[in-house]
Structure formats: structure tokens, C-alpha cells
PDB file of N, CA and C in Angstrom:
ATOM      1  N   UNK A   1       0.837  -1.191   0.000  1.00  0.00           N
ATOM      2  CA  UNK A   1       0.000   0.000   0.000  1.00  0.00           C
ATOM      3  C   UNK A   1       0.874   1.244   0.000  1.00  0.00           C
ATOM      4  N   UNK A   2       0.318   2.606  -0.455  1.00  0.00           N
ATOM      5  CA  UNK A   2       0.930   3.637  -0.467  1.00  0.00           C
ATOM      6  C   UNK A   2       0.991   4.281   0.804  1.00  0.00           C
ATOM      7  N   UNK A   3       2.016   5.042   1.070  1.00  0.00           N
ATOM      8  CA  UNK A   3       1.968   5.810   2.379  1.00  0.00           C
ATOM      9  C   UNK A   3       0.134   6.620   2.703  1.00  0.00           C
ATOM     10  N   UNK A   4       0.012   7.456   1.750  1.00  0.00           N
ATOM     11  CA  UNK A   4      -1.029   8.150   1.916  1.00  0.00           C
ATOM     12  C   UNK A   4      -2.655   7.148   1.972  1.00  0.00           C
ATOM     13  N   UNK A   5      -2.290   6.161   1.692  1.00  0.00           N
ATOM     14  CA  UNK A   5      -3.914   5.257   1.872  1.00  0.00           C
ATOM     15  C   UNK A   5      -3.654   4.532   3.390  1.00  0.00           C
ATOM     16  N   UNK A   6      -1.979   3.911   3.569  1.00  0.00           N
ATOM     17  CA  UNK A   6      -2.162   3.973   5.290  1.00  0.00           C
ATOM     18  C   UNK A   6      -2.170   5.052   5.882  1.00  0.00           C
ATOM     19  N   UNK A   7      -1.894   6.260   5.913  1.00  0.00           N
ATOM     20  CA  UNK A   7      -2.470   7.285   6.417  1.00  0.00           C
ATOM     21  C   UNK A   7      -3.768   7.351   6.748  1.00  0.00           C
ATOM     22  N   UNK A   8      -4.342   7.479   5.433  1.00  0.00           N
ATOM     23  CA  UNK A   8      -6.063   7.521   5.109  1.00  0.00           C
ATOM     24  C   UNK A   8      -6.428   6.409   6.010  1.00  0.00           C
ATOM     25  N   UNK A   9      -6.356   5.185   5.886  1.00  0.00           N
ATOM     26  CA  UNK A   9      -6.802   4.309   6.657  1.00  0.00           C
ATOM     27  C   UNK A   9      -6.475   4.128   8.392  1.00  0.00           C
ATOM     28  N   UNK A  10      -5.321   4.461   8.532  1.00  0.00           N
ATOM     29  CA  UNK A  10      -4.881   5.253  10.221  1.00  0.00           C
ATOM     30  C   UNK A  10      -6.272   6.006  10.569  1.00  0.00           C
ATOM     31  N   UNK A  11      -5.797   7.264   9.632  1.00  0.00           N
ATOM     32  CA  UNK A  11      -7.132   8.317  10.459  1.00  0.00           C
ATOM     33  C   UNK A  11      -8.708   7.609  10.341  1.00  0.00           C
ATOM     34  N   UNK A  12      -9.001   6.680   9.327  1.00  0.00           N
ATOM     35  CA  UNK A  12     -10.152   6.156   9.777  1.00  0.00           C
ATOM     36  C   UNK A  12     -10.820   5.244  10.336  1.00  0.00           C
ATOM     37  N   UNK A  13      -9.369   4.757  11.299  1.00  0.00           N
ATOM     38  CA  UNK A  13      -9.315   4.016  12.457  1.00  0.00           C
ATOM     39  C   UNK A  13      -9.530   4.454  13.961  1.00  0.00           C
ATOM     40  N   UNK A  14      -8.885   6.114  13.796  1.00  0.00           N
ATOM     41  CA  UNK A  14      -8.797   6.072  14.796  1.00  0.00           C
ATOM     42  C   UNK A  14     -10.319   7.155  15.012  1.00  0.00           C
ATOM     43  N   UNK A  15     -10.595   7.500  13.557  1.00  0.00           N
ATOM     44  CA  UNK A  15     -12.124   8.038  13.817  1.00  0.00           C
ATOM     45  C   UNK A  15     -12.823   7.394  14.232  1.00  0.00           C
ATOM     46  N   UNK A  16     -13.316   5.887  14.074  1.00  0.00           N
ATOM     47  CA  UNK A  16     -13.795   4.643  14.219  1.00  0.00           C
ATOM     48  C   UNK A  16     -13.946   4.523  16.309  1.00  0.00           C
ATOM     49  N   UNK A  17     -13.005   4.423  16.406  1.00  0.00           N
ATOM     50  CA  UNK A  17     -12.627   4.090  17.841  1.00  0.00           C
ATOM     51  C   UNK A  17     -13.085   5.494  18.380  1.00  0.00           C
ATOM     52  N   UNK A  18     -13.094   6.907  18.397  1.00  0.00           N
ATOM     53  CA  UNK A  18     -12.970   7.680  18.792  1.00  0.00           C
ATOM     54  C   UNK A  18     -14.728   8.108  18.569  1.00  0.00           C
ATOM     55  N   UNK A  19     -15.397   7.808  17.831  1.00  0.00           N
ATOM     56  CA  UNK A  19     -16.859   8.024  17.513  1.00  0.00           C
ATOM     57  C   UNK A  19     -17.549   6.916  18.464  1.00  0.00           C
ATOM     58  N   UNK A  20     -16.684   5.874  18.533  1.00  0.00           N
ATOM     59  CA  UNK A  20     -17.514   5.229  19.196  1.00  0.00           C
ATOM     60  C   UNK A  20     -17.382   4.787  20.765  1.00  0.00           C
ATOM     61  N   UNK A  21     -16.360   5.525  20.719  1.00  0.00           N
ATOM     62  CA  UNK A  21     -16.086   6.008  22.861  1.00  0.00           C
ATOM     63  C   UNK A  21     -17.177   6.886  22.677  1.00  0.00           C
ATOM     64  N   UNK A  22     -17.252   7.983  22.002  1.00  0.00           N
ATOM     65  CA  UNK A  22     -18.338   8.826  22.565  1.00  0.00           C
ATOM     66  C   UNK A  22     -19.763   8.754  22.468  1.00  0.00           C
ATOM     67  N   UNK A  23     -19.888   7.851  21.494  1.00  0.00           N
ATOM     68  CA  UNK A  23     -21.211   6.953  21.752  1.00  0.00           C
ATOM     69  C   UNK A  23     -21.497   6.259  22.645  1.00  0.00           C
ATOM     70  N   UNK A  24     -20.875   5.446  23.286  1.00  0.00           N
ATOM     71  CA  UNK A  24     -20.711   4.777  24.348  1.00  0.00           C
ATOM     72  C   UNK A  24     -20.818   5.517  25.583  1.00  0.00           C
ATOM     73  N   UNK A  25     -20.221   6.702  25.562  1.00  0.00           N
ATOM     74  CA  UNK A  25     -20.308   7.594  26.468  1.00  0.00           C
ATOM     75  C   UNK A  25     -22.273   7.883  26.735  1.00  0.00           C
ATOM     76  N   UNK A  26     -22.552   8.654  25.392  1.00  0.00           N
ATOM     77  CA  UNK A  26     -23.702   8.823  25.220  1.00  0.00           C
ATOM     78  C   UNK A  26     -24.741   7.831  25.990  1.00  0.00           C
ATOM     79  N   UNK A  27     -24.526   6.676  25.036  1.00  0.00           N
ATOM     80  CA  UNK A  27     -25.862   5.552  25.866  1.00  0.00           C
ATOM     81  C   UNK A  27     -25.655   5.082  27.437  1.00  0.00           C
ATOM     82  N   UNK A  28     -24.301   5.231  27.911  1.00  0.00           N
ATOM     83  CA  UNK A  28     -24.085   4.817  29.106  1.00  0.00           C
ATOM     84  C   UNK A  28     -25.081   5.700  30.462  1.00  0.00           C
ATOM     85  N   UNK A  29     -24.903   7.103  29.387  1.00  0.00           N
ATOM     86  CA  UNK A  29     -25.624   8.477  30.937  1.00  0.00           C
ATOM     87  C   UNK A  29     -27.122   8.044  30.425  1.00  0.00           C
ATOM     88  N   UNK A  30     -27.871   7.987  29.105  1.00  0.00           N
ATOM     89  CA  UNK A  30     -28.856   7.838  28.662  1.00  0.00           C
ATOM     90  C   UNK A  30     -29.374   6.496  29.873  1.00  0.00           C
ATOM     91  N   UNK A  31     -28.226   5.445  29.555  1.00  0.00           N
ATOM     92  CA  UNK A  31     -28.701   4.135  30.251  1.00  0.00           C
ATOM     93  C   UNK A  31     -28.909   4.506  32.013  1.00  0.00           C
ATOM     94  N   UNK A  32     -28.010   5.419  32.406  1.00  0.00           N
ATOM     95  CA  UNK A  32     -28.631   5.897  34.143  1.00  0.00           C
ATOM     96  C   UNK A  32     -29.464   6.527  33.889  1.00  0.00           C
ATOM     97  N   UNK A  33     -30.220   7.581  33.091  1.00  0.00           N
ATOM     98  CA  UNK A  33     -31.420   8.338  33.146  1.00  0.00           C
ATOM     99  C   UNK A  33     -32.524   7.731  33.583  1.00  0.00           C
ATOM    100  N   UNK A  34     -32.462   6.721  32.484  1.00  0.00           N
ATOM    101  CA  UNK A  34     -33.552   5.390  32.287  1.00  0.00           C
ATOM    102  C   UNK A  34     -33.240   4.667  33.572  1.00  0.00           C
ATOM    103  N   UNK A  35     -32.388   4.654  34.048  1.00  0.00           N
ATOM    104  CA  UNK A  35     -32.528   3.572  35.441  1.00  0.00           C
ATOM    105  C   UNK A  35     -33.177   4.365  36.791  1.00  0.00           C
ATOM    106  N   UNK A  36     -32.651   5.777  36.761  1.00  0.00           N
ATOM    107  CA  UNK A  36     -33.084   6.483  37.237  1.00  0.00           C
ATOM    108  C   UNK A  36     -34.395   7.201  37.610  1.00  0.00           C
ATOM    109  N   UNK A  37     -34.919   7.172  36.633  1.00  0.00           N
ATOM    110  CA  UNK A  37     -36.501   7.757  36.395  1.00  0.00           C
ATOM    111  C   UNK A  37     -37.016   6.584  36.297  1.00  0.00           C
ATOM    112  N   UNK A  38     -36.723   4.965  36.395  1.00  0.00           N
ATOM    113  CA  UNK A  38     -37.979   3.896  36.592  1.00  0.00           C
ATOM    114  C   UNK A  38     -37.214   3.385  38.332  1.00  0.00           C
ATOM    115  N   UNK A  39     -36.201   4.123  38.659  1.00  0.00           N
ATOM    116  CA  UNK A  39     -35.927   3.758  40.092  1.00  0.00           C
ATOM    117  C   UNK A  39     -35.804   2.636  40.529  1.00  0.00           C
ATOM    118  N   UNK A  40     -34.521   2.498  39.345  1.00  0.00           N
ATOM    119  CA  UNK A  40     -34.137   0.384  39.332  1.00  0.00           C
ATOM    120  C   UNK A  40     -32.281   0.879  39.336  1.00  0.00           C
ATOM    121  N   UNK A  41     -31.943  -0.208  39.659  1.00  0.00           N
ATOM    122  CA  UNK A  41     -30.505   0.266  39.697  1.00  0.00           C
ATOM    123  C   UNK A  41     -29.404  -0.602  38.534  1.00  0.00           C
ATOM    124  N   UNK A  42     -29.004   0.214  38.138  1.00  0.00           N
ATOM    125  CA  UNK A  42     -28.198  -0.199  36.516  1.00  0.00           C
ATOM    126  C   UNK A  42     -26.743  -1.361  37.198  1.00  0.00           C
ATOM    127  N   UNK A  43     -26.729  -2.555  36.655  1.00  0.00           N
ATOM    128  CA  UNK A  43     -25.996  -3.317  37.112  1.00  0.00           C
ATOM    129  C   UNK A  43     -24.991  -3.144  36.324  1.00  0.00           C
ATOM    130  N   UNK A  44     -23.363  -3.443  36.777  1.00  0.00           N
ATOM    131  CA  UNK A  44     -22.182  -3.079  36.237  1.00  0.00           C
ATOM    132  C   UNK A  44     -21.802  -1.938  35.670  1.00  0.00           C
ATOM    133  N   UNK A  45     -22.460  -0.792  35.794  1.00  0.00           N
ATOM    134  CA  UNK A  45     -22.452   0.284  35.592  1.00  0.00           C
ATOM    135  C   UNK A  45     -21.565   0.297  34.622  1.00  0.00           C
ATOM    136  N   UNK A  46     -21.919  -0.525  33.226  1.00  0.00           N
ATOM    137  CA  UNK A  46     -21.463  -0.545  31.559  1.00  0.00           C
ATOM    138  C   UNK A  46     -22.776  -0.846  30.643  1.00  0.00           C
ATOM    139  N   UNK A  47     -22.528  -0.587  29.295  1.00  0.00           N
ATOM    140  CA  UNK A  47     -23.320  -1.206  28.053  1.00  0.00           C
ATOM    141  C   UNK A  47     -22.588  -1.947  27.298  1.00  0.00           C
ATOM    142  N   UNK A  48     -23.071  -2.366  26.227  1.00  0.00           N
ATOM    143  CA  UNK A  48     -21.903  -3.595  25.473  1.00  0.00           C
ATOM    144  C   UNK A  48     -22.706  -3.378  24.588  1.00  0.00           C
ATOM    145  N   UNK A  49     -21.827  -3.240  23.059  1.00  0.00           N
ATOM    146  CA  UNK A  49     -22.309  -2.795  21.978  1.00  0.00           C
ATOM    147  C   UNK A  49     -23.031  -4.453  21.379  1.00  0.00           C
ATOM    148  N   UNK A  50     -23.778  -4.680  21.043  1.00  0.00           N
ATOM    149  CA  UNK A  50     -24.190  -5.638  20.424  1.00  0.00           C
ATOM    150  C   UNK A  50     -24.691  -5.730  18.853  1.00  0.00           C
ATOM    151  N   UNK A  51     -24.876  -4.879  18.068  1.00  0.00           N
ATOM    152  CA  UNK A  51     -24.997  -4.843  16.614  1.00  0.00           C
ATOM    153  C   UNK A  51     -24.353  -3.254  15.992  1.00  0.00           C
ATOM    154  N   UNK A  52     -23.897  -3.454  15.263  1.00  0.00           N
ATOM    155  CA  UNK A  52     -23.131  -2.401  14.601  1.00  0.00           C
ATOM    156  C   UNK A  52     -23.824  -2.500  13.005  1.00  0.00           C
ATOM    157  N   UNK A  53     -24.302  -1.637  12.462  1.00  0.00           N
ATOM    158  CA  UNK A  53     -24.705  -1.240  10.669  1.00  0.00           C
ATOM    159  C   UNK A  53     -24.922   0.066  10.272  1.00  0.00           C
ATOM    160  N   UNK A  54     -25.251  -0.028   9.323  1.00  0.00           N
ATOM    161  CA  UNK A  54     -25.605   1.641   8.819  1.00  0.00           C
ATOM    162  C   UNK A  54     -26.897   1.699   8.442  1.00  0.00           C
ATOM    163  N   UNK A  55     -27.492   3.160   8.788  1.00  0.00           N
ATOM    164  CA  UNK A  55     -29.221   3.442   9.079  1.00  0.00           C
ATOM    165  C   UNK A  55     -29.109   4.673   8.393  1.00  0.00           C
ATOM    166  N   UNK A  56     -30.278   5.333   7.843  1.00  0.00           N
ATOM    167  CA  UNK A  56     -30.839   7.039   7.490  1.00  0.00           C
ATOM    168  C   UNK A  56     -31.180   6.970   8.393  1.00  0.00           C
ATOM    169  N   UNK A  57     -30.869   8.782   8.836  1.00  0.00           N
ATOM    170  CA  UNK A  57     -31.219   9.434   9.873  1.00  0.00           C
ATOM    171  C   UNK A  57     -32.429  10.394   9.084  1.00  0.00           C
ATOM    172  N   UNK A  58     -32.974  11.231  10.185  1.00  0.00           N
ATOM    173  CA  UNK A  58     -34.550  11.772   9.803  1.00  0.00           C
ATOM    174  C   UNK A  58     -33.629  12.186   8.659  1.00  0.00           C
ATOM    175  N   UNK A  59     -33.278  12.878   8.312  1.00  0.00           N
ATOM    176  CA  UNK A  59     -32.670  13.622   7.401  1.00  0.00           C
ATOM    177  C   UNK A  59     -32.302  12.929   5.915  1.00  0.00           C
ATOM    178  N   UNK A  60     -32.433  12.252   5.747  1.00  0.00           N
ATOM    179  CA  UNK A  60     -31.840  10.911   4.967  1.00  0.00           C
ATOM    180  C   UNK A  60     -29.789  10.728   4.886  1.00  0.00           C
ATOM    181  N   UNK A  61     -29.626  11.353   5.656  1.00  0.00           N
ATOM    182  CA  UNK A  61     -28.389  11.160   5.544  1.00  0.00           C
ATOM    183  C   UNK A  61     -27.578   9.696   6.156  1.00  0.00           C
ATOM    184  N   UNK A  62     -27.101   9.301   5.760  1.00  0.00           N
ATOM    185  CA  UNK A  62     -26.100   7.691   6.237  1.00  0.00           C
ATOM    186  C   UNK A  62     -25.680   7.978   7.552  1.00  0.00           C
ATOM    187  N   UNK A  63     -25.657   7.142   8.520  1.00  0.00           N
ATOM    188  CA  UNK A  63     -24.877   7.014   9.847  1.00  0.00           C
ATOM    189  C   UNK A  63     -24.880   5.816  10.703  1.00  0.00           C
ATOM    190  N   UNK A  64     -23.759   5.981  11.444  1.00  0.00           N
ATOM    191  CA  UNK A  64     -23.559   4.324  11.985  1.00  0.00           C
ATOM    192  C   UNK A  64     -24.653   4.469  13.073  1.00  0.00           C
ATOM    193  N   UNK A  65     -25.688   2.893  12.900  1.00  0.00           N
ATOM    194  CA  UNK A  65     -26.363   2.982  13.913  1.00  0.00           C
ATOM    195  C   UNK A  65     -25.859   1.797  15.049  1.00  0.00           C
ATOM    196  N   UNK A  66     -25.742   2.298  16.231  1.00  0.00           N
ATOM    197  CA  UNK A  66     -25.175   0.991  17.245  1.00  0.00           C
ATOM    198  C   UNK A  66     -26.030   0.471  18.287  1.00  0.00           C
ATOM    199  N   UNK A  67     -26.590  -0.724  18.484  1.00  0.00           N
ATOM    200  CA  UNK A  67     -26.821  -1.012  19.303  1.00  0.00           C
ATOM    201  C   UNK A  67     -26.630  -1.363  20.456  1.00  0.00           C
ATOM    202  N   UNK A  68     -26.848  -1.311  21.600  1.00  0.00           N
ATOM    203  CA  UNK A  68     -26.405  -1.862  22.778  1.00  0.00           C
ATOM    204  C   UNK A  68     -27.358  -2.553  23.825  1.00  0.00           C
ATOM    205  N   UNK A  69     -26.483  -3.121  25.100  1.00  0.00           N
ATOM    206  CA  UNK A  69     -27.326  -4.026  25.898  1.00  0.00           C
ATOM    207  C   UNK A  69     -27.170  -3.708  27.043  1.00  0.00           C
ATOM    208  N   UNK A  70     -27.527  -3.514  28.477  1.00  0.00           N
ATOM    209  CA  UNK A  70     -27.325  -3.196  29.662  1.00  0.00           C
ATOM    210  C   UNK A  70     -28.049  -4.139  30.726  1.00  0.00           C
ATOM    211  N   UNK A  71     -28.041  -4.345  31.923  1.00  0.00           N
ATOM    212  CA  UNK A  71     -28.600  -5.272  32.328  1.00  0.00           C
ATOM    213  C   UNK A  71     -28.979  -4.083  33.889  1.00  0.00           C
ATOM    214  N   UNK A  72     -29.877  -4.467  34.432  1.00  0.00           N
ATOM    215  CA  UNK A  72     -30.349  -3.575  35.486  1.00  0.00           C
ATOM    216  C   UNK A  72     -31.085  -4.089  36.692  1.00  0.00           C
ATOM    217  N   UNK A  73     -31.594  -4.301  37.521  1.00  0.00           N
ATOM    218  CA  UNK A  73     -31.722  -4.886  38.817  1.00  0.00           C
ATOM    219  C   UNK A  73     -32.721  -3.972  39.120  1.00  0.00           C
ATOM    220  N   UNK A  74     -34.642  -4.609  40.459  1.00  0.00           N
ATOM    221  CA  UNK A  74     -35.378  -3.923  40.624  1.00  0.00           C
ATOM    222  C   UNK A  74     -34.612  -3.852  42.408  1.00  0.00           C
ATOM    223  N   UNK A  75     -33.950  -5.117  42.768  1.00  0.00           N
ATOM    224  CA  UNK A  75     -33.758  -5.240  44.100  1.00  0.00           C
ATOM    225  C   UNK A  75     -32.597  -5.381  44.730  1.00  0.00           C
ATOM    226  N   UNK A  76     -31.584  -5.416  43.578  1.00  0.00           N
ATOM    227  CA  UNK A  76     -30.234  -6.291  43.625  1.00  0.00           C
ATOM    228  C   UNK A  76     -29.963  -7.230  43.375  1.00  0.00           C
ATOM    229  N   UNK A  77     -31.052  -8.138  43.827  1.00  0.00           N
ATOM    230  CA  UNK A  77     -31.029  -9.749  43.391  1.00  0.00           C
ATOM    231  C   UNK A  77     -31.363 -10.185  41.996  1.00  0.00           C
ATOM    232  N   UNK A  78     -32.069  -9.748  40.813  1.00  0.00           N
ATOM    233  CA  UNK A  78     -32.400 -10.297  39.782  1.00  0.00           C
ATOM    234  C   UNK A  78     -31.625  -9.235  39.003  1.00  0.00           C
ATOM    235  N   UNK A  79     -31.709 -10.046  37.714  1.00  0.00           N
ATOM    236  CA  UNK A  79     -31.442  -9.080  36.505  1.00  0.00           C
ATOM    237  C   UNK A  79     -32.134  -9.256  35.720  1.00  0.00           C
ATOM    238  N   UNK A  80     -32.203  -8.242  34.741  1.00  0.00           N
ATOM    239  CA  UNK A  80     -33.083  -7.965  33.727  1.00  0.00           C
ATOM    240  C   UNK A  80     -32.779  -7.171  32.278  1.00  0.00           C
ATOM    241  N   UNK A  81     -33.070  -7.158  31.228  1.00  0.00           N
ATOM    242  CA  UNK A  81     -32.128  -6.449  29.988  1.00  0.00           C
ATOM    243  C   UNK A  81     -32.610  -5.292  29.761  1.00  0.00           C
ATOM    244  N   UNK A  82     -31.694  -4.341  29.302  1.00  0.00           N
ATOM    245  CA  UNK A  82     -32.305  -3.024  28.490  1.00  0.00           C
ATOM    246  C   UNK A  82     -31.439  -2.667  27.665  1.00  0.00           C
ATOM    247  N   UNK A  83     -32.238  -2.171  26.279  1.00  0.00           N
ATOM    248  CA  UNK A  83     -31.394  -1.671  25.669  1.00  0.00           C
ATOM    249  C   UNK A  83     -31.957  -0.543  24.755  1.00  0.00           C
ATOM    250  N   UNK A  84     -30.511  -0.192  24.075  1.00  0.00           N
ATOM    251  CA  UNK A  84     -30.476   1.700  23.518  1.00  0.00           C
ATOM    252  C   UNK A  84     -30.275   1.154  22.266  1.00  0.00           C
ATOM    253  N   UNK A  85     -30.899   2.055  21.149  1.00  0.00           N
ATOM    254  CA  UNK A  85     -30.516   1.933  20.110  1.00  0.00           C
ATOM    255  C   UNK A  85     -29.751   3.669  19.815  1.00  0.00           C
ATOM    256  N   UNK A  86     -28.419   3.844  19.138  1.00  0.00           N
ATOM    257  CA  UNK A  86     -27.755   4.797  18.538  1.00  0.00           C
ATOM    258  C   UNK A  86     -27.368   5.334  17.536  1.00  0.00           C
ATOM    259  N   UNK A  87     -28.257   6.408  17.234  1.00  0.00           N
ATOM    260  CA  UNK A  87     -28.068   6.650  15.828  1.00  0.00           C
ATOM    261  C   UNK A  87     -26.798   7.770  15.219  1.00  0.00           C
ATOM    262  N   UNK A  88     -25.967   7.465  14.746  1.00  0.00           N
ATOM    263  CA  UNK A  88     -24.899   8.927  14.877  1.00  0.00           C
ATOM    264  C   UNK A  88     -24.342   8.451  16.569  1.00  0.00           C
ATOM    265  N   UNK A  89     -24.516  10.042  16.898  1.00  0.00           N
ATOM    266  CA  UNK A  89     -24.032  10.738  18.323  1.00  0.00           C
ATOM    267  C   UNK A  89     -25.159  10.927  19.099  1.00  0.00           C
ATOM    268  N   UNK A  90     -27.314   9.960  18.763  1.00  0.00           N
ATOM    269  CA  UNK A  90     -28.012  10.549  18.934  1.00  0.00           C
ATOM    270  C   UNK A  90     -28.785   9.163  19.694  1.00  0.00           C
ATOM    271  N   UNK A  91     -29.247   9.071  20.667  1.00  0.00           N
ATOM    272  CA  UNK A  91     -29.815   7.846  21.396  1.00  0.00           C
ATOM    273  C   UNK A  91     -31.451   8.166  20.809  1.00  0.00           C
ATOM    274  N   UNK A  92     -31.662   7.186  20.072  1.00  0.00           N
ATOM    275  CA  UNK A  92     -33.123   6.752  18.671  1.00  0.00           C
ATOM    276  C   UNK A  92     -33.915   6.214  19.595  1.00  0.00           C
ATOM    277  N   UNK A  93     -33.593   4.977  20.757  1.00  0.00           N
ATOM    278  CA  UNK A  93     -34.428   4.321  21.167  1.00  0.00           C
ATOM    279  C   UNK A  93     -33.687   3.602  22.494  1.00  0.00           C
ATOM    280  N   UNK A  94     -34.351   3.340  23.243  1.00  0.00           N
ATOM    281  CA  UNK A  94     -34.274   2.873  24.752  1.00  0.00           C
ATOM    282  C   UNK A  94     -35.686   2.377  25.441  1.00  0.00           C
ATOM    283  N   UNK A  95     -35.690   1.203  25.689  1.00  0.00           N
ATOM    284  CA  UNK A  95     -36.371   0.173  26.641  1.00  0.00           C
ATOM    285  C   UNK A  95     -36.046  -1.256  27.506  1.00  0.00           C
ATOM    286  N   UNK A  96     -36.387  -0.952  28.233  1.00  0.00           N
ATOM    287  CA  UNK A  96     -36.171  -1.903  29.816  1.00  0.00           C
ATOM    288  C   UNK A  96     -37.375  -3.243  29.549  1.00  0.00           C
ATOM    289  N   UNK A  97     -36.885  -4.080  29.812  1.00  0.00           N
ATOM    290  CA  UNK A  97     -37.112  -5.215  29.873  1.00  0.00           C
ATOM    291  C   UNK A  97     -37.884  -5.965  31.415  1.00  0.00           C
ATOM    292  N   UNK A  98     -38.701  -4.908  31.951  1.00  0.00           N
ATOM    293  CA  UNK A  98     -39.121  -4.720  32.900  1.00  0.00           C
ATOM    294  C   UNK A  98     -40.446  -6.091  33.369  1.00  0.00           C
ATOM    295  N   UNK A  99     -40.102  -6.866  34.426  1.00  0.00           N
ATOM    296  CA  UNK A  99     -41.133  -8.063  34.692  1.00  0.00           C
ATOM    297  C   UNK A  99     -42.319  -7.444  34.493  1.00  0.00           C
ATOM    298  N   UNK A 100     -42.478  -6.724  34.586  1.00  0.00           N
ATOM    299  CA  UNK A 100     -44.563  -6.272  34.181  1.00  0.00           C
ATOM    300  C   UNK A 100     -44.552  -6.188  33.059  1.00  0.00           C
ATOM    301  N   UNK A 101     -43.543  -5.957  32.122  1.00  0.00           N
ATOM    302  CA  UNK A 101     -43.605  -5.456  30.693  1.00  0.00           C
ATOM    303  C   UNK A 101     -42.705  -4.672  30.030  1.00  0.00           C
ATOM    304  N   UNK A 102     -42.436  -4.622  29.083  1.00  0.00           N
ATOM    305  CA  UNK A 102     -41.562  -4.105  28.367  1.00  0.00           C
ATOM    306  C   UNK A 102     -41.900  -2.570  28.319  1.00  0.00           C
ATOM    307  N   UNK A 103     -41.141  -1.527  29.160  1.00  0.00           N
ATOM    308  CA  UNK A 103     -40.816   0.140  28.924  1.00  0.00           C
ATOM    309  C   UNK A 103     -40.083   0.588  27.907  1.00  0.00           C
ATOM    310  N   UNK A 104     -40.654   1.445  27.064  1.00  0.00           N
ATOM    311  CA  UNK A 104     -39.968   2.402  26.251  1.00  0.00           C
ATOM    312  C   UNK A 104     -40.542   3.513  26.342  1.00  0.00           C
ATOM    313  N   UNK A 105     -38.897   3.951  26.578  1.00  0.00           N
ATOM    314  CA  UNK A 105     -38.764   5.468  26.894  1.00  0.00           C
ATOM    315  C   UNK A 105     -38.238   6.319  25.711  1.00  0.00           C
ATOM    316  N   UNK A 106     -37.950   5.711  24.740  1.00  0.00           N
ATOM    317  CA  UNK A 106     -37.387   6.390  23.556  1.00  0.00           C
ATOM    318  C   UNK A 106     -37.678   6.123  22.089  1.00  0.00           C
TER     319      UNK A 106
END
């Protein structure tokens, strides 16, 4: 390969990694909001990306949409799933997996 396409490909590695810390960032506070306002407590205080593709945004423009998974507790003792969907830099969708029923908040 040429210098300038590993270049090119460097920087769109480290865009890669760097878009998606701050996504991560994003759904993680999104994921305490949501634990917060149904007054359940967010277990391991992480998300874990679970599907990665590309989506239109309202706009029709292309962007990586990411999914993720979180797990959350009503008592300490059980667990239970929730998850965010991410569109861009923009949290699309979020619901808890809640024993009475499935919450969505987003």
C-alpha cells in the first residue's frame, strides 16, 4: 500500500474508535437516566455494543447505527435487559425489559 492510503486508513481508524467512545459515552448516561426515572438500579455500571450497521437518519443522511445491551436490577437480586438503540451521536431508542412489561422510553 501507499503511504497516503495507510495514512487515510490510520485516520479512519482512529475516527472509528474515537466516535464510538463517545457513543458509548452517550448511551451509558442515557442508560442511568432510564434507570433512574424507573428507580431500578443499573448493574455493572457498563453497556456492550451488540450490533453495529448503517441506518438514514430523519434527514436521509447515512450514519452508523449501534446497538447496545445493559442489564439492570429492581432489588439487587435479579437481573433484567435493556437496551439503547444509537443513531450517529443521537440515542433513537431505549427500553427496559421490565417483569410487568416491556418500557420504552425512547
Amino acid at each position: 500500500m501507499t503511504p497516503i492510503l495507510l495514512i487515510l486508513l490510520a485516520g479512519l481508524i482512529l475516527w472509528y474508535i474515537n466516535d464510538s467512545l463517545k457513543c458509548r459515552e452517550t448511551v451509558l448516561r442515557a442508560a442511568r437516566r432510564a434507570c433512574e426515572q424507573m428507580q431500578v438500579q443499573l448493574l455493572d455500571q457498563s453497556v456492550a455494543r451488540t450490533r453495529l450497521g448503517f441506518s438514514r437518519t430523519g434527514s436521509g443522511s447515512l450514519a452508523l447505527r449501534r446497538e447496545y445491551h445493559f442489564d439492570f436490577s429492581l432489588d439487587g437480586g435479579d437481573r433484567h435487559a435493556g437496551h439503547v438503540v444509537c443513531l450517529g451521536q443521537r440515542v433513537v431508542g431505549l427500553s427496559l425489559d421490565h417483569p410487568q412489561g416491556r418500557v420504552v422510553l425512547g
